[in-house]
C-alpha atoms as a PDB file:
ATOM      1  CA  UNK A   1     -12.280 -27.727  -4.338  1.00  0.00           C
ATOM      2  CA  UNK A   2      -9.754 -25.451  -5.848  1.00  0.00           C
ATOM      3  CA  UNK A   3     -10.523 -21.682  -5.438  1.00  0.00           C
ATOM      4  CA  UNK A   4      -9.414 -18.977  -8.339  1.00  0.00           C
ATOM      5  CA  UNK A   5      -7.635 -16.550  -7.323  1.00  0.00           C
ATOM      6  CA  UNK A   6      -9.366 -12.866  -7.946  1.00  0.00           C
ATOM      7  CA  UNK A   7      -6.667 -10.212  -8.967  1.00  0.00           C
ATOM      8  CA  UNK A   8      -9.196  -7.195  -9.615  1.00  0.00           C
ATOM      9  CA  UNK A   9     -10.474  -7.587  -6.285  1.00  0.00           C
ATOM     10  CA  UNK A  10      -7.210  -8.036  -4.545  1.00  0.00           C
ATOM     11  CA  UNK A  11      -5.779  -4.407  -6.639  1.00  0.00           C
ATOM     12  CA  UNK A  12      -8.878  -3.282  -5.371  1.00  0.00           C
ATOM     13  CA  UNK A  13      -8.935  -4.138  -1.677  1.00  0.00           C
ATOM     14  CA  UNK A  14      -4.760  -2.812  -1.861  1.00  0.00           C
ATOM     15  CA  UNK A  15      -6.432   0.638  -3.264  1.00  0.00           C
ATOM     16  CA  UNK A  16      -8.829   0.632  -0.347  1.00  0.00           C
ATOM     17  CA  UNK A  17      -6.277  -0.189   2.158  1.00  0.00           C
ATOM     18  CA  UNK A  18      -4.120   2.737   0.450  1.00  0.00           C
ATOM     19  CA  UNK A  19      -6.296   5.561   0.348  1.00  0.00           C
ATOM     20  CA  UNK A  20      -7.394   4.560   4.202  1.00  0.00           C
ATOM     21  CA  UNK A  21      -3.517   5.173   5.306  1.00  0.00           C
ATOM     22  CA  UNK A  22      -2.128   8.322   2.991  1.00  0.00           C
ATOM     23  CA  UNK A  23      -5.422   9.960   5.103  1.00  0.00           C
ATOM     24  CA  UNK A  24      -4.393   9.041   8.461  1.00  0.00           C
ATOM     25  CA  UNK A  25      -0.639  10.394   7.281  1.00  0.00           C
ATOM     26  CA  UNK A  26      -1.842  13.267   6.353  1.00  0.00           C
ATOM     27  CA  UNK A  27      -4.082  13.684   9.013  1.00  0.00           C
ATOM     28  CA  UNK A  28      -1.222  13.036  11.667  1.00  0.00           C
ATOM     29  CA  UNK A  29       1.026  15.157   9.383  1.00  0.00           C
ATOM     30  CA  UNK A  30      -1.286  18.363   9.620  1.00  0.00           C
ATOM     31  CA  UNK A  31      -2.959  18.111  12.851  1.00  0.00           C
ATOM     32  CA  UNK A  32      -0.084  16.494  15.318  1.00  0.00           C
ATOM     33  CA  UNK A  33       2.939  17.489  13.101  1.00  0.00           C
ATOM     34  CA  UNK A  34       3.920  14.089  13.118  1.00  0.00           C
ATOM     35  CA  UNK A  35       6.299  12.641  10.036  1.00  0.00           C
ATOM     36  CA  UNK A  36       6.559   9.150  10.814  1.00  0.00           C
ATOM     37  CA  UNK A  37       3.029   8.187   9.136  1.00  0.00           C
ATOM     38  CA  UNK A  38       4.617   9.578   6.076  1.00  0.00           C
ATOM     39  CA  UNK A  39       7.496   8.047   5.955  1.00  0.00           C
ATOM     40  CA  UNK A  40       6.011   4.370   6.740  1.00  0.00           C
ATOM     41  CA  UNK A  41       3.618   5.043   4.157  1.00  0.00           C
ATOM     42  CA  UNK A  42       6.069   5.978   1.488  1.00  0.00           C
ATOM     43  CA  UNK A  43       8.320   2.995   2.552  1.00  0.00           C
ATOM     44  CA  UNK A  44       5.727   0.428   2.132  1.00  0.00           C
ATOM     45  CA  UNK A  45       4.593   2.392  -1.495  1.00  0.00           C
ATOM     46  CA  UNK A  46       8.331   1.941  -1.730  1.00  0.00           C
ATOM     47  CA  UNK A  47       9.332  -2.186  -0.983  1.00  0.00           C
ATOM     48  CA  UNK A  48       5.466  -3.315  -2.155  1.00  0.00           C
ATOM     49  CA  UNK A  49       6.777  -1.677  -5.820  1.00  0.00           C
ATOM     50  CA  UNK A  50      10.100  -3.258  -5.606  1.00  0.00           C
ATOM     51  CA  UNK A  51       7.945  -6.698  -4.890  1.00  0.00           C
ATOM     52  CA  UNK A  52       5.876  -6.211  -7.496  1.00  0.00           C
ATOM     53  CA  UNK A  53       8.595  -5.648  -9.826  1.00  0.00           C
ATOM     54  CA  UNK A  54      10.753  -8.266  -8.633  1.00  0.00           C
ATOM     55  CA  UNK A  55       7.564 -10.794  -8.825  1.00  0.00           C
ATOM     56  CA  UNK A  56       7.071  -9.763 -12.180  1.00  0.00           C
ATOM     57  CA  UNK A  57      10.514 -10.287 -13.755  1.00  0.00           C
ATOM     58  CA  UNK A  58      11.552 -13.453 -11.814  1.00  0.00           C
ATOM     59  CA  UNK A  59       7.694 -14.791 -12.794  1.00  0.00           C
END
């Protein structure tokens, strides 16, 4: 048997999954002046928009 495949619950697991690691940046950021969370969180924002984008236009 052929399963669907659920887009509102995979945006929404992504959104989970996002919120979960700006906090520990942040938290890292503040409390052990650490940058590196940041900037792996911005570069996966970064190359999971870019493969989104690319998905979309090459279909």
């Amino acid at each position: 048997m052929l399963r669907t495949f659920d887009h509102s619950g995979y945006y929404e697991t992504r959104l989970i999954l996002m919120v979960i690691s700006i906090t520990v940046a942040i938290y890292m950021l503040y409390n052990r002046k650490d940058r590196r969370y940041l900037l792996i969180y911005l570069s996966g924002i970064l190359f999971t928009t870019i493969g989104e984008f690319l998905l979309q236009k090459t279909g």
